[in-house]
N, C-alpha and C. Protein backbone atom coordinates (compact mmCIF):
# COMPACT_ATOMS: atom_id res chain seq x y z
N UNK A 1 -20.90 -19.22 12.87
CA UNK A 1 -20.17 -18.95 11.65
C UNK A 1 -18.74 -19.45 11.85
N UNK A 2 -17.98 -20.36 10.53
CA UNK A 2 -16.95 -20.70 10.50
C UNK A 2 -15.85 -19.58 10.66
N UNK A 3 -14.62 -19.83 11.28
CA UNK A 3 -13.72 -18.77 11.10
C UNK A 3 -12.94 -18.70 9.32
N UNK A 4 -13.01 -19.01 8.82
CA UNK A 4 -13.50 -19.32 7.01
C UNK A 4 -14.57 -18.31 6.75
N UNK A 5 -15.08 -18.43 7.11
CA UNK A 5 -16.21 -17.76 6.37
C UNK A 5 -16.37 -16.21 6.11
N UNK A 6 -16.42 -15.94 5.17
CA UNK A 6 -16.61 -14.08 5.21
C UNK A 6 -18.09 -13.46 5.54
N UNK A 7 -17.89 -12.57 6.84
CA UNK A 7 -18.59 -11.91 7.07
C UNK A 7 -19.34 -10.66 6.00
N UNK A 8 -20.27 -10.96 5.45
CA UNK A 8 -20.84 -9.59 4.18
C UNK A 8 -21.59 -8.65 4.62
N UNK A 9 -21.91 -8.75 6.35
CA UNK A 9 -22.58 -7.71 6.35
C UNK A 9 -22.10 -6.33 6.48
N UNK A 10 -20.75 -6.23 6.48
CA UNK A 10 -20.07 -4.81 6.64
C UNK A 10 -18.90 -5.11 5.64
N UNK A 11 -19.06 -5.49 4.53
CA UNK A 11 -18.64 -5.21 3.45
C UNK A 11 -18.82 -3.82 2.49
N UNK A 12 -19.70 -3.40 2.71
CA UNK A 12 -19.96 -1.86 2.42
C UNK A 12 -20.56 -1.66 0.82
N UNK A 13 -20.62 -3.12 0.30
CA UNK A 13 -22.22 -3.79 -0.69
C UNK A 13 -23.06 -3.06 -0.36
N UNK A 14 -23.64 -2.28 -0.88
CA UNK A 14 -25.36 -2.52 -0.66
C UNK A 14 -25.86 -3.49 -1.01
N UNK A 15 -27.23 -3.74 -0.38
CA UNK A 15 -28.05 -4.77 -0.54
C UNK A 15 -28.80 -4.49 -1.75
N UNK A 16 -29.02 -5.59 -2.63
CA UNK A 16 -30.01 -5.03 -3.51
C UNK A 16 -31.39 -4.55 -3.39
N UNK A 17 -32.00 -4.60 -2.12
CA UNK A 17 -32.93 -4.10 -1.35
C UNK A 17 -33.21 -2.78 -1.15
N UNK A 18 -32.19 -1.91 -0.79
CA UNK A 18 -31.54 -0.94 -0.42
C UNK A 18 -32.01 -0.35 -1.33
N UNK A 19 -32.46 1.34 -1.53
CA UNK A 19 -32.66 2.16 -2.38
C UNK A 19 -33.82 2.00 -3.01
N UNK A 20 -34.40 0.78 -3.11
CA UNK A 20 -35.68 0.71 -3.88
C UNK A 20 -35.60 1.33 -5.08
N UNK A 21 -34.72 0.89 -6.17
CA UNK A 21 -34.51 1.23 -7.36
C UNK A 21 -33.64 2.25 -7.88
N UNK A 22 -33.31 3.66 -6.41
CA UNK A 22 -32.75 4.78 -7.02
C UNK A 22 -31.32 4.20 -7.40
N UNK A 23 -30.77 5.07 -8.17
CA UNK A 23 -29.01 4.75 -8.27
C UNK A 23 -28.17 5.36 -7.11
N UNK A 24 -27.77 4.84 -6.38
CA UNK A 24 -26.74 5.67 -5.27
C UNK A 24 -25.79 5.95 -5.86
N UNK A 25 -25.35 7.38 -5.60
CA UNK A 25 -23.87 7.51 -6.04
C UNK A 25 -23.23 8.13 -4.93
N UNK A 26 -22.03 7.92 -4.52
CA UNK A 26 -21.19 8.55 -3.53
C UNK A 26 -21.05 9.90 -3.55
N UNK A 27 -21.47 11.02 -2.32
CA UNK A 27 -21.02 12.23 -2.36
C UNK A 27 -19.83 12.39 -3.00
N UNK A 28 -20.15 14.01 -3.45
CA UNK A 28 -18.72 14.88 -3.57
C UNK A 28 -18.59 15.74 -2.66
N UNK A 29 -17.60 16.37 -2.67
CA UNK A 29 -17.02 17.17 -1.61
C UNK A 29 -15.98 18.36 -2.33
N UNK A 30 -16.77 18.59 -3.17
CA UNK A 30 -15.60 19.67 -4.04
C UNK A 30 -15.29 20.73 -3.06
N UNK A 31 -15.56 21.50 -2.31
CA UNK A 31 -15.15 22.42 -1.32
C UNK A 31 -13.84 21.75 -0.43
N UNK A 32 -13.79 20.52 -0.53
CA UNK A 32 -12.85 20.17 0.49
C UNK A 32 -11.52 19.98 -0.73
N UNK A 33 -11.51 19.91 -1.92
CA UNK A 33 -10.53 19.62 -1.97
C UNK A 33 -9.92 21.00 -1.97
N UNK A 34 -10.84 22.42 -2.56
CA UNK A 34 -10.54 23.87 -2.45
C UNK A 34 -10.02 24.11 -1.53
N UNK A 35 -10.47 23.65 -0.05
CA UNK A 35 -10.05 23.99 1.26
C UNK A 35 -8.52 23.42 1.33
N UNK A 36 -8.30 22.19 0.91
CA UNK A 36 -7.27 21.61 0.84
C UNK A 36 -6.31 22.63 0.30
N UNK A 37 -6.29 22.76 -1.19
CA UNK A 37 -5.41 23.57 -1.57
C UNK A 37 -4.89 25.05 -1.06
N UNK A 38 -5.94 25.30 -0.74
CA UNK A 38 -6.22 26.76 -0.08
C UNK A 38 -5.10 26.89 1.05
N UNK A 39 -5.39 25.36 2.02
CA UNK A 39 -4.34 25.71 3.28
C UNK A 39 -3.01 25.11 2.71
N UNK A 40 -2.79 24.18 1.57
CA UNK A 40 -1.17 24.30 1.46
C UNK A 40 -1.11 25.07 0.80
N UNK A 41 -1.43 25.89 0.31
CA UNK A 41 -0.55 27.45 -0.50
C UNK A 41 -0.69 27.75 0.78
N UNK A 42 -1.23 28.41 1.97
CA UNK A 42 -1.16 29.02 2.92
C UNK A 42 0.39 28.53 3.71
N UNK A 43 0.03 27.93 4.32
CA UNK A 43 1.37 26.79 5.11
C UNK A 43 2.35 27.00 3.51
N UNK A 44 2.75 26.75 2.60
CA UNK A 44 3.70 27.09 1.77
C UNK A 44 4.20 28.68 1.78
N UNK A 45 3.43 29.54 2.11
CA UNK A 45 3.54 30.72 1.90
C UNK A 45 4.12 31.21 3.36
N UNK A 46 3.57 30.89 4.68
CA UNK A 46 4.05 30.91 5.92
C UNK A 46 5.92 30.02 5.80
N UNK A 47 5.84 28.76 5.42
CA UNK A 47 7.31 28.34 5.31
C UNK A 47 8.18 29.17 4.70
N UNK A 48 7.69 29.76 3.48
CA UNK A 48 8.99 30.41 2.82
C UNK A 48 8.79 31.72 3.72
N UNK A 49 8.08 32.42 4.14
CA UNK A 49 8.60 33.92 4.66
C UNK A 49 9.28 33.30 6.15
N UNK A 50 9.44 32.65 6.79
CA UNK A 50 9.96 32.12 7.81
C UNK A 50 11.37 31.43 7.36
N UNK A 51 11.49 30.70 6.64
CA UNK A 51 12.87 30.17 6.44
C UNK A 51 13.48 31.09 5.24
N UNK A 52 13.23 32.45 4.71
CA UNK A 52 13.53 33.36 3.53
C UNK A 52 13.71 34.43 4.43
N UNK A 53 13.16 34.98 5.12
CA UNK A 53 13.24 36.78 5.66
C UNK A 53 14.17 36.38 6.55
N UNK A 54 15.56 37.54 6.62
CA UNK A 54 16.54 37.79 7.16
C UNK A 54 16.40 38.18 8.66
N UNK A 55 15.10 38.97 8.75
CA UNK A 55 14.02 39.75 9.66
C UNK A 55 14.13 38.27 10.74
N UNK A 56 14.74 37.03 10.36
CA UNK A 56 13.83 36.36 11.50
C UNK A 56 15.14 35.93 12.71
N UNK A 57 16.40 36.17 11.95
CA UNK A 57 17.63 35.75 12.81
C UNK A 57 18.16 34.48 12.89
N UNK A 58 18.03 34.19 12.27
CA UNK A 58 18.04 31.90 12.09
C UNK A 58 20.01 32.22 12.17
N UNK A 59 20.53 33.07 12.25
CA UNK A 59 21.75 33.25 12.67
C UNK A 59 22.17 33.42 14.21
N UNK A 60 20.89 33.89 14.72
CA UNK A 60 21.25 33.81 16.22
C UNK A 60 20.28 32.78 17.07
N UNK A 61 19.61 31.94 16.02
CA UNK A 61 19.12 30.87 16.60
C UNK A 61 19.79 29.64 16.66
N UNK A 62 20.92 29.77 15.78
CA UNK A 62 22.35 28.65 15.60
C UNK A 62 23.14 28.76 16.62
N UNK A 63 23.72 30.07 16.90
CA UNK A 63 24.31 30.56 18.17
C UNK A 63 23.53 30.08 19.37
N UNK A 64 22.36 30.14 19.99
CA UNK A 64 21.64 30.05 21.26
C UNK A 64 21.55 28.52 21.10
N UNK A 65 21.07 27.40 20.12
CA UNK A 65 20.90 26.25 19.69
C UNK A 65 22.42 24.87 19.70
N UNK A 66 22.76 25.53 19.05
CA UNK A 66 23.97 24.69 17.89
C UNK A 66 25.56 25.02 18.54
């Protein structure tokens, strides 16, 4: 094969061979995008009580730090 030439077999085409008539359609994954959201409200909710509660001292972490 020429260096020109395009390789099609991992083009990610199916073959018209392939399936023997059914229609393929690409999974879903609706749980993942739930999961998704799920952990940034989580991680959003962990950031603000960490950089918001007084409880945590970010005044004497400037002092020991800065």
């Amino acid at each position: 094969m020429a260096s020109t030439d395009i390789d099609t077999r991992y083009t990610g085409v199916p073959d018209e061979s392939i399936g023997d008539g059914y229609k393929i359609v690409p999974a879903r994954h609706p749980w993942r995008l739930v999961g998704s959201i799920v952990a940034a409200a989580l991680i959003a909710i962990t950031l603000n009580s960490i950089l918001t509660n007084p409880r945590w001292g970010w005044g004497v972490f400037v002092e020991f730090f800065f």
